[in-house]
N, C-alpha and C. Protein backbone atom coordinates (compact mmCIF):
# COMPACT_ATOMS: atom_id res chain seq x y z
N UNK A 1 -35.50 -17.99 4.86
CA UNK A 1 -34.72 -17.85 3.64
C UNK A 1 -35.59 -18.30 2.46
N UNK A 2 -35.60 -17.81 1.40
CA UNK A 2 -36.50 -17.77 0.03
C UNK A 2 -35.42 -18.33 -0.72
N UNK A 3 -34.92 -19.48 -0.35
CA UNK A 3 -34.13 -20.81 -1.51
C UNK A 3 -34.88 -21.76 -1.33
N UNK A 4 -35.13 -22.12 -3.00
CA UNK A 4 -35.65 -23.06 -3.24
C UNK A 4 -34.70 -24.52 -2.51
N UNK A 5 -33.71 -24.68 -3.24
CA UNK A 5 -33.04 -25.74 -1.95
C UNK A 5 -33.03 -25.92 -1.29
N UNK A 6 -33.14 -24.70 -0.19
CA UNK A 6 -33.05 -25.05 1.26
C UNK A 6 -34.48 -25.90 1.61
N UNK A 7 -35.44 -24.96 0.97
CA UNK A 7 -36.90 -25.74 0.97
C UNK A 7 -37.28 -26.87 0.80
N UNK A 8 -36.31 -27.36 -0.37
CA UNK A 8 -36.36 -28.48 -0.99
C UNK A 8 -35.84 -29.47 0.67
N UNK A 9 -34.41 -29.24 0.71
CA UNK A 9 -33.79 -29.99 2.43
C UNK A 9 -34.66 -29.73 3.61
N UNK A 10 -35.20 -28.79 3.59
CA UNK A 10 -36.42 -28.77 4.51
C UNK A 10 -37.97 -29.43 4.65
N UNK A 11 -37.88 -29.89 3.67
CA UNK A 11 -39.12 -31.12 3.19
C UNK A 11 -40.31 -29.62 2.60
N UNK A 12 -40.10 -28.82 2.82
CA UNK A 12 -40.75 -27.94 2.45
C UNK A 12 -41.45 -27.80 0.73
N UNK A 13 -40.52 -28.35 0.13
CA UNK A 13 -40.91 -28.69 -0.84
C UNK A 13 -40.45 -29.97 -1.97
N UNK A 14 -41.51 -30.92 -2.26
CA UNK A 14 -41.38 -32.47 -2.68
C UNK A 14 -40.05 -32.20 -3.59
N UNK A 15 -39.28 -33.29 -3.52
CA UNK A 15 -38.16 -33.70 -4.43
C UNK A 15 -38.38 -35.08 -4.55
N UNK A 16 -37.14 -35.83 -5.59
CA UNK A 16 -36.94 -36.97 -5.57
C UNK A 16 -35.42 -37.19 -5.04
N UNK A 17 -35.78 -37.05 -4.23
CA UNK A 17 -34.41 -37.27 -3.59
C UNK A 17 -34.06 -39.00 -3.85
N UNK A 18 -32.21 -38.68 -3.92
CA UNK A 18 -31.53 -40.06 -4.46
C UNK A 18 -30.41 -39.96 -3.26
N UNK A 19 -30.08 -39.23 -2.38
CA UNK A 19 -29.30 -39.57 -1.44
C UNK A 19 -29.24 -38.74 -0.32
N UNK A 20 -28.86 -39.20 1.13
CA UNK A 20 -28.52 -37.77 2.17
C UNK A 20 -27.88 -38.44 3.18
N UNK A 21 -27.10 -37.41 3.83
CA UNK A 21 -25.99 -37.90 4.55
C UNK A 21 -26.00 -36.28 5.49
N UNK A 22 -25.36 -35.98 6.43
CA UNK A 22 -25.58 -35.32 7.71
C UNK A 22 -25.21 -33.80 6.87
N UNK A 23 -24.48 -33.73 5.79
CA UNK A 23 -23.99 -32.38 5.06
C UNK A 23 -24.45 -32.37 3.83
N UNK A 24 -24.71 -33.56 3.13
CA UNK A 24 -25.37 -33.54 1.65
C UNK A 24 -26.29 -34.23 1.51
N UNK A 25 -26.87 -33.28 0.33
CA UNK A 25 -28.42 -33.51 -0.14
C UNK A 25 -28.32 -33.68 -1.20
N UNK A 26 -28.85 -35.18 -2.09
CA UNK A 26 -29.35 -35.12 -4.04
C UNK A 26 -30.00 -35.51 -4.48
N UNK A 27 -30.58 -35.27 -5.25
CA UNK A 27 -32.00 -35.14 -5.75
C UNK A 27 -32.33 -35.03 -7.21
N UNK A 28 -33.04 -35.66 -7.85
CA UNK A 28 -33.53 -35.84 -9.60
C UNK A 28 -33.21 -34.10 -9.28
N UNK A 29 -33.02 -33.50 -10.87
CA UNK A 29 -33.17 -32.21 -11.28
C UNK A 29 -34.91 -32.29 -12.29
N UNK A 30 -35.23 -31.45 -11.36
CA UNK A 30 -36.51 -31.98 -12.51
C UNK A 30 -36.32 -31.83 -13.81
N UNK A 31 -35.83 -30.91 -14.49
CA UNK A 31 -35.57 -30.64 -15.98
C UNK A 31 -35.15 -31.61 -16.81
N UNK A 32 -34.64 -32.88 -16.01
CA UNK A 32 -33.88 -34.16 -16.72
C UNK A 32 -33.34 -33.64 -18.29
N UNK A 33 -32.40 -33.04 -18.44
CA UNK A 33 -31.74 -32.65 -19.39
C UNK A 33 -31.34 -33.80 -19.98
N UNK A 34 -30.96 -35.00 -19.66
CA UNK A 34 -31.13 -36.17 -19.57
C UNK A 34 -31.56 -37.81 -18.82
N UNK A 35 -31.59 -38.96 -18.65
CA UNK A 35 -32.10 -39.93 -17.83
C UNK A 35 -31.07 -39.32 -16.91
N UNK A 36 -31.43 -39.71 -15.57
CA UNK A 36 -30.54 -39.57 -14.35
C UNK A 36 -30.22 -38.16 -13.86
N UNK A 37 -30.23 -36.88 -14.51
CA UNK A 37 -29.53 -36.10 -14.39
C UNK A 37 -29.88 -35.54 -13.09
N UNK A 38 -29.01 -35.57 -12.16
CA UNK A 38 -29.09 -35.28 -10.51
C UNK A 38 -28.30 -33.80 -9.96
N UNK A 39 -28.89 -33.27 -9.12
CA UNK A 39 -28.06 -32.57 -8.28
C UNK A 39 -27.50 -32.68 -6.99
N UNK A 40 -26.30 -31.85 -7.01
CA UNK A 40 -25.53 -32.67 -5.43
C UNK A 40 -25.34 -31.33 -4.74
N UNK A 41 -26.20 -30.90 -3.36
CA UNK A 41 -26.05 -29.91 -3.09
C UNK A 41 -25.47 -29.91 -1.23
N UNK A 42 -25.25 -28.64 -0.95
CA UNK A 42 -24.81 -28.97 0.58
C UNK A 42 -26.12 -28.71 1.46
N UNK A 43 -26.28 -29.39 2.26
CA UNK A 43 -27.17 -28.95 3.26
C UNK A 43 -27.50 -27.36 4.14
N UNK A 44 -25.59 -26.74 4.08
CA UNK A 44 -25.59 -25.45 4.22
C UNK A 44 -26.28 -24.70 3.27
N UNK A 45 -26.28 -23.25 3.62
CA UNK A 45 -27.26 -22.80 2.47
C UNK A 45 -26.02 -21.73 2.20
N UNK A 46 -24.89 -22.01 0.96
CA UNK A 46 -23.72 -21.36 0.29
C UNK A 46 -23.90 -21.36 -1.45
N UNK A 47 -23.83 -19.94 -1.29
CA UNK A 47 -24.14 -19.44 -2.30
C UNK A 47 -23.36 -19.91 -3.73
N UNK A 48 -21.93 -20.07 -3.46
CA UNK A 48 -21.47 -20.56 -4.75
C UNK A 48 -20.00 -21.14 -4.50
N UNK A 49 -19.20 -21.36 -5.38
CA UNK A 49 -18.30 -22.02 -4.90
C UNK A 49 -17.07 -21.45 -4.55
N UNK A 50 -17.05 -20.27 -4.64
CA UNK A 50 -16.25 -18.95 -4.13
C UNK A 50 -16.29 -19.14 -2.53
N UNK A 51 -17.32 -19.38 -1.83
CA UNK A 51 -18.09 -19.35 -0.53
C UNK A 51 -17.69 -20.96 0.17
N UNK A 52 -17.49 -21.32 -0.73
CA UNK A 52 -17.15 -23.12 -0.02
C UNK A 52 -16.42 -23.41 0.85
N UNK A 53 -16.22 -24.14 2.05
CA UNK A 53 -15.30 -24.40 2.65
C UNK A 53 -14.37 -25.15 2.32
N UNK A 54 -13.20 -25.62 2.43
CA UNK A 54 -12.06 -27.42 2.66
C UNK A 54 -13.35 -28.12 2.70
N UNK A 55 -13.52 -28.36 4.08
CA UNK A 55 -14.32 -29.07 4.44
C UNK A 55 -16.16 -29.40 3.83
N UNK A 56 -16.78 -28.40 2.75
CA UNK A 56 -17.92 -27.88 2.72
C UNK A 56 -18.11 -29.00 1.59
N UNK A 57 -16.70 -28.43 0.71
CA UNK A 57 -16.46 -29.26 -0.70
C UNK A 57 -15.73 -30.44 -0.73
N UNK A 58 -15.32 -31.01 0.04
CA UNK A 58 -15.18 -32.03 0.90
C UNK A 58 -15.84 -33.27 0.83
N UNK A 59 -17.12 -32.85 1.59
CA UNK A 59 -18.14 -33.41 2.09
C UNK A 59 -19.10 -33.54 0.40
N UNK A 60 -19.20 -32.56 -0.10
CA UNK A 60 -19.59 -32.68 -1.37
C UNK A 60 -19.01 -33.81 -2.04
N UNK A 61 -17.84 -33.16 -2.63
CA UNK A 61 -17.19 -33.84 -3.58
C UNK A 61 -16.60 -35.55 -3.83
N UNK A 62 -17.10 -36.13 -2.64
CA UNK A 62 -17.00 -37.37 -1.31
C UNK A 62 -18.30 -37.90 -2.38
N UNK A 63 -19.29 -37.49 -2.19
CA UNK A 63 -20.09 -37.86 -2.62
C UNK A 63 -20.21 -38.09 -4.51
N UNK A 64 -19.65 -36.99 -5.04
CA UNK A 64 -20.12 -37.76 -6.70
C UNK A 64 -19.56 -38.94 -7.29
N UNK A 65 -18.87 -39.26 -6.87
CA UNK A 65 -17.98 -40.44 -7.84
C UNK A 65 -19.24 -41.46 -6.87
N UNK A 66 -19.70 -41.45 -5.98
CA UNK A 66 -20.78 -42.38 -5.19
C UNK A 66 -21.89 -42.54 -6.25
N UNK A 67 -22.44 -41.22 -6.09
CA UNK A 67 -23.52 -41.11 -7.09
C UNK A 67 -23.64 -41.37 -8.41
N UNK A 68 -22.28 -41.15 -9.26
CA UNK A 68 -21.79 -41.06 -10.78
C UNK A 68 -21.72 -42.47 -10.75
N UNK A 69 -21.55 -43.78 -10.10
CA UNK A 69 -21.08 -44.89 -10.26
C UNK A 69 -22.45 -45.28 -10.12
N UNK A 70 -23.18 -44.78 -9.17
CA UNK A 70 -24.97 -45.97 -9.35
C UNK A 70 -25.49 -45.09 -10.81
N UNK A 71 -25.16 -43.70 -11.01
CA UNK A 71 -25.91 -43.08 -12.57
C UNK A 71 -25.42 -44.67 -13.68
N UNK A 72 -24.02 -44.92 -13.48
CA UNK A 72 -23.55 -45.60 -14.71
C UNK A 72 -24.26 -47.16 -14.52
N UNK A 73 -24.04 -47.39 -13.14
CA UNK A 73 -24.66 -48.84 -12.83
C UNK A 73 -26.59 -48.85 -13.62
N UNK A 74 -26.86 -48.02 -12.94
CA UNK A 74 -28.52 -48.13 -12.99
C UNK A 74 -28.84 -47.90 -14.53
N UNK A 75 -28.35 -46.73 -15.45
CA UNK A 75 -29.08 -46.25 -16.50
C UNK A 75 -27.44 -46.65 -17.78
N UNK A 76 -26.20 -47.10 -17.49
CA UNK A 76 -24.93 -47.48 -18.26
C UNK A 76 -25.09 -46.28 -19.32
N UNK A 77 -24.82 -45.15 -18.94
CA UNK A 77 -24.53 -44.08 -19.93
C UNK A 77 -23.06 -44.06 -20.73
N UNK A 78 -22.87 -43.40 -21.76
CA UNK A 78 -21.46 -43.46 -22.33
C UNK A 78 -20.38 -42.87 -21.45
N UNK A 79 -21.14 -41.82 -20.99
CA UNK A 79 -20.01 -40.69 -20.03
C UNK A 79 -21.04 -40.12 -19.16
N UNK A 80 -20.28 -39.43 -18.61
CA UNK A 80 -21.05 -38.33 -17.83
C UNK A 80 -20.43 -36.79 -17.79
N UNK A 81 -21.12 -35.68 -17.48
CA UNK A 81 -21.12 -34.50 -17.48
C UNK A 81 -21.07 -33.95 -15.39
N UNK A 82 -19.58 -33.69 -15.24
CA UNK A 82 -19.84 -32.80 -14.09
C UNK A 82 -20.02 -31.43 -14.27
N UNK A 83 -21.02 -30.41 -13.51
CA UNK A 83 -21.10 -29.39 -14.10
C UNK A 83 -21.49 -28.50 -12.73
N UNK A 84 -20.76 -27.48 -12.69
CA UNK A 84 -20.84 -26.08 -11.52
C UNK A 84 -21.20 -24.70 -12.36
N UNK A 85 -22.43 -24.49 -12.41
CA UNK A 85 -22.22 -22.99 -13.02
C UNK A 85 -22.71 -21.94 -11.66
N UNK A 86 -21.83 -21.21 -11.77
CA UNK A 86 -21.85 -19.71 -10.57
C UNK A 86 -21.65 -18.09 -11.26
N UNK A 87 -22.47 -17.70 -10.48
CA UNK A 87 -23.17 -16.40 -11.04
C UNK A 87 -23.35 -16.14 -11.94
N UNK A 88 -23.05 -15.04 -13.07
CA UNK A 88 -23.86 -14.68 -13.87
C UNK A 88 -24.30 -15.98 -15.40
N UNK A 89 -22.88 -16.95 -15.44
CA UNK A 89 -22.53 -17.83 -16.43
C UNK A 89 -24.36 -18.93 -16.32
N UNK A 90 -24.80 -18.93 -16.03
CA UNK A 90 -26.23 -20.06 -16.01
C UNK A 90 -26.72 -20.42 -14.71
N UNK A 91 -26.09 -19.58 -13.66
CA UNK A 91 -26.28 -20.21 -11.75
C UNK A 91 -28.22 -19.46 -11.96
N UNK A 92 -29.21 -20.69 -11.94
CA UNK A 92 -30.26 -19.72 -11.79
C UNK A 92 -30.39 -19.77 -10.32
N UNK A 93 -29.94 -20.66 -9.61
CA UNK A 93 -30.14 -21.12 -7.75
C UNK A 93 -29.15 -21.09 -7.10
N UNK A 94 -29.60 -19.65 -6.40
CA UNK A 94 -28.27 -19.06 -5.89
C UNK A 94 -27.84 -20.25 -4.34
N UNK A 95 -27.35 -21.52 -4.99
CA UNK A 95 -26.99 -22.47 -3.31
C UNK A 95 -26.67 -22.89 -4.26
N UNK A 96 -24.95 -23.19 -4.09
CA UNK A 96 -24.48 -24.40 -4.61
C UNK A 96 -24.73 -25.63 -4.81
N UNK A 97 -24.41 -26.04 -6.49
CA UNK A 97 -24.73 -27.33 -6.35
C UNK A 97 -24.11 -27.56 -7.70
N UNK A 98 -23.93 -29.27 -7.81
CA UNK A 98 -23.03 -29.64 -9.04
C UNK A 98 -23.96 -30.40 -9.61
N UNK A 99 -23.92 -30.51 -10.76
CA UNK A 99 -24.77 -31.60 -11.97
C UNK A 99 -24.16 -32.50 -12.18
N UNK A 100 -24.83 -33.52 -12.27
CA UNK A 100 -24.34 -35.12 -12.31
C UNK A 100 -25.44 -35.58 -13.63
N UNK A 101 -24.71 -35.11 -15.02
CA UNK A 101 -26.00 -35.65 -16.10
C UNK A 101 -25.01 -36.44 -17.23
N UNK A 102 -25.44 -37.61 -16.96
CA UNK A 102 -25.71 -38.83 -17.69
C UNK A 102 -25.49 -38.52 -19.47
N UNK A 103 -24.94 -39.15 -19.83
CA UNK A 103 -24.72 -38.80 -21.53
C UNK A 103 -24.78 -39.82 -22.33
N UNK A 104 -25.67 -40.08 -23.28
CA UNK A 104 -26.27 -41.25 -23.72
C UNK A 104 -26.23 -40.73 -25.69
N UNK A 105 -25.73 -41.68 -26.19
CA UNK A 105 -25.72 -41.70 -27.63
C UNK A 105 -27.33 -40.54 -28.28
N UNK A 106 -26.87 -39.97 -28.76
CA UNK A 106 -28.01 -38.47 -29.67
C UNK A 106 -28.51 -38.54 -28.76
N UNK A 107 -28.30 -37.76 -27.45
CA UNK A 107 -29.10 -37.42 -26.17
C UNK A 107 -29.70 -35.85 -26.57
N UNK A 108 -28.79 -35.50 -27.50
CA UNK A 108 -29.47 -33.86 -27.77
C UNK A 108 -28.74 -33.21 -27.02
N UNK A 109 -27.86 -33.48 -26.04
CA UNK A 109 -27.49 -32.34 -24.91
C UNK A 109 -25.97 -32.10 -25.86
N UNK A 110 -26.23 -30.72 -25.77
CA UNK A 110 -24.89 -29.62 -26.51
C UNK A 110 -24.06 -28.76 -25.35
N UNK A 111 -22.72 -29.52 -25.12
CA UNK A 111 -22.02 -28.83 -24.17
C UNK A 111 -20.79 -28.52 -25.13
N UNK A 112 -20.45 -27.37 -25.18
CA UNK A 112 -19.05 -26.94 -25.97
C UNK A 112 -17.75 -26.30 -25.32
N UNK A 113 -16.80 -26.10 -25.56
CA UNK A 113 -15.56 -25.33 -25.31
C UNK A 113 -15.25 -24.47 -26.79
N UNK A 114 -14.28 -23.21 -26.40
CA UNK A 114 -13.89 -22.90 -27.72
C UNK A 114 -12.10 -23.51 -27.77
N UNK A 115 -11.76 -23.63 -29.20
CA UNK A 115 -10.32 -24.28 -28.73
C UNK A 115 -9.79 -23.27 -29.17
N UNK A 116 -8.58 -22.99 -28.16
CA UNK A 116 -7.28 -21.84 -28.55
C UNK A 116 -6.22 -22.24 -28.41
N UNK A 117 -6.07 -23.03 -28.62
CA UNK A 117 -5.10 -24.11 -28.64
C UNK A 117 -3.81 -23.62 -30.16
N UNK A 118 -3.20 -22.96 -29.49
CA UNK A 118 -1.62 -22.62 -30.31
C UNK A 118 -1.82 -20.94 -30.34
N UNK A 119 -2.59 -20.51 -29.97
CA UNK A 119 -3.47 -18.58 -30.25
C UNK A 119 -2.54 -18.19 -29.05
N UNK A 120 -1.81 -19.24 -27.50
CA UNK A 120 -1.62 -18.24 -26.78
C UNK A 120 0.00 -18.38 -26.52
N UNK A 121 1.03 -17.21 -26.34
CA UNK A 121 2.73 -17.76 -25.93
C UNK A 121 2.97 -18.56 -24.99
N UNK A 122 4.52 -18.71 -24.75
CA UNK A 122 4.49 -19.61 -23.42
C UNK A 122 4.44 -17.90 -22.06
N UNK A 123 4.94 -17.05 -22.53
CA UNK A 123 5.38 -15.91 -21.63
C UNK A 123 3.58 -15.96 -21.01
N UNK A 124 2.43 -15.96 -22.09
CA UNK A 124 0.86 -15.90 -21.53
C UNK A 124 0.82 -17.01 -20.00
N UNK A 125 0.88 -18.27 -20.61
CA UNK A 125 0.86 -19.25 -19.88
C UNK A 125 1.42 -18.99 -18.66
N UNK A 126 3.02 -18.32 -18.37
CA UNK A 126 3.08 -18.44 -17.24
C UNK A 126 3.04 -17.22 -16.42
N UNK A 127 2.05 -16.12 -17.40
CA UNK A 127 1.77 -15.24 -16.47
C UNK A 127 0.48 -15.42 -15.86
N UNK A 128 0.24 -16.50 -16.47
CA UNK A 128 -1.50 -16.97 -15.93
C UNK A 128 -1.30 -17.76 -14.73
N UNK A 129 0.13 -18.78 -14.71
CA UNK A 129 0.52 -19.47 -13.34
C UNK A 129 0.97 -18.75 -12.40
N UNK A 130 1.78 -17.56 -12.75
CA UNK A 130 1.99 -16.77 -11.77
C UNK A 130 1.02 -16.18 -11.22
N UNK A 131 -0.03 -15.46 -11.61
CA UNK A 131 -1.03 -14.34 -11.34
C UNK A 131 -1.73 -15.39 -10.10
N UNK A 132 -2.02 -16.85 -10.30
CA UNK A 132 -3.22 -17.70 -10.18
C UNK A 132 -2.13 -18.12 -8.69
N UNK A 133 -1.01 -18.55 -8.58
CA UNK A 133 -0.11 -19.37 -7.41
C UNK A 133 -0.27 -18.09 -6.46
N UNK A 134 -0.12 -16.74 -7.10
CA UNK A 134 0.20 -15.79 -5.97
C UNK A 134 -1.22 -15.34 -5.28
N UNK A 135 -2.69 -15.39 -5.73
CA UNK A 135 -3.59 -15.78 -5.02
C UNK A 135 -4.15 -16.94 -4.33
N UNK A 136 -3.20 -18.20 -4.30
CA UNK A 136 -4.12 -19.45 -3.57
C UNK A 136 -3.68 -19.05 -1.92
């Protein structure tokens, strides 16, 4: 397989790895978008989070509040940033994985939302709960 992650869990290629456990793997992001900024990936090799198991994300998700608590212990950031991007939205590595980056007073890092906040009815809203309950 031609993933860089997997390579990376395969010793195949150097990381700084910060934790591992029998299903998860994490590791500095080299780009350090900021101090600490880590990735938390599965040992499986799953493409995105569409693909995840109960159990896959589980085993993941077990893990950040672990990791997010030594980011705050070790480097005491203001907040932190959890972050999943999948397919076309910024996923450049097609194997799941979540960002764990650290947020520190004029860090430079620009994360936004747009607000639509009063733009939508209530009839929108609960055709969005309906549409969304009748696929889980």
């Amino acid at each position: 397989m031609d993933c860089i992650f997997c390579k990376i869990i395969e010793g195949e290629i150097p990381s700084y790895k910060v934790y591992e456990d029998e299903n998860v793997f994490a590791f500095l992001d080299i780009t350090q978008g900021t101090k600490g900024h880590t990735l938390i990936i599965p040992k499986e090799h799953i493409k995105n989070v569409y693909d995840l198991t109960e159990e896959t994300a589980e085993n993941i998700f077990k893990v950040v509040p672990k990791i997010a608590r030594a980011l705050k212990t070790a480097f005491n950031p203001i907040g932190i940033n959890i972050i999943s991007n999948n397919e076309k939205p910024l996923q450049s590595v097609f194997h799941f994985h979540i960002h764990l980056v650290p947020r520190y007073e004029n860090d430079g890092m620009e994360l936004s939302t747009i607000n639509n906040y009063g733009k939508f009815s209530e009839e929108y809203f609960m055709t969005l709960v309906k549409d969304i309950k009748e696929n889980l």
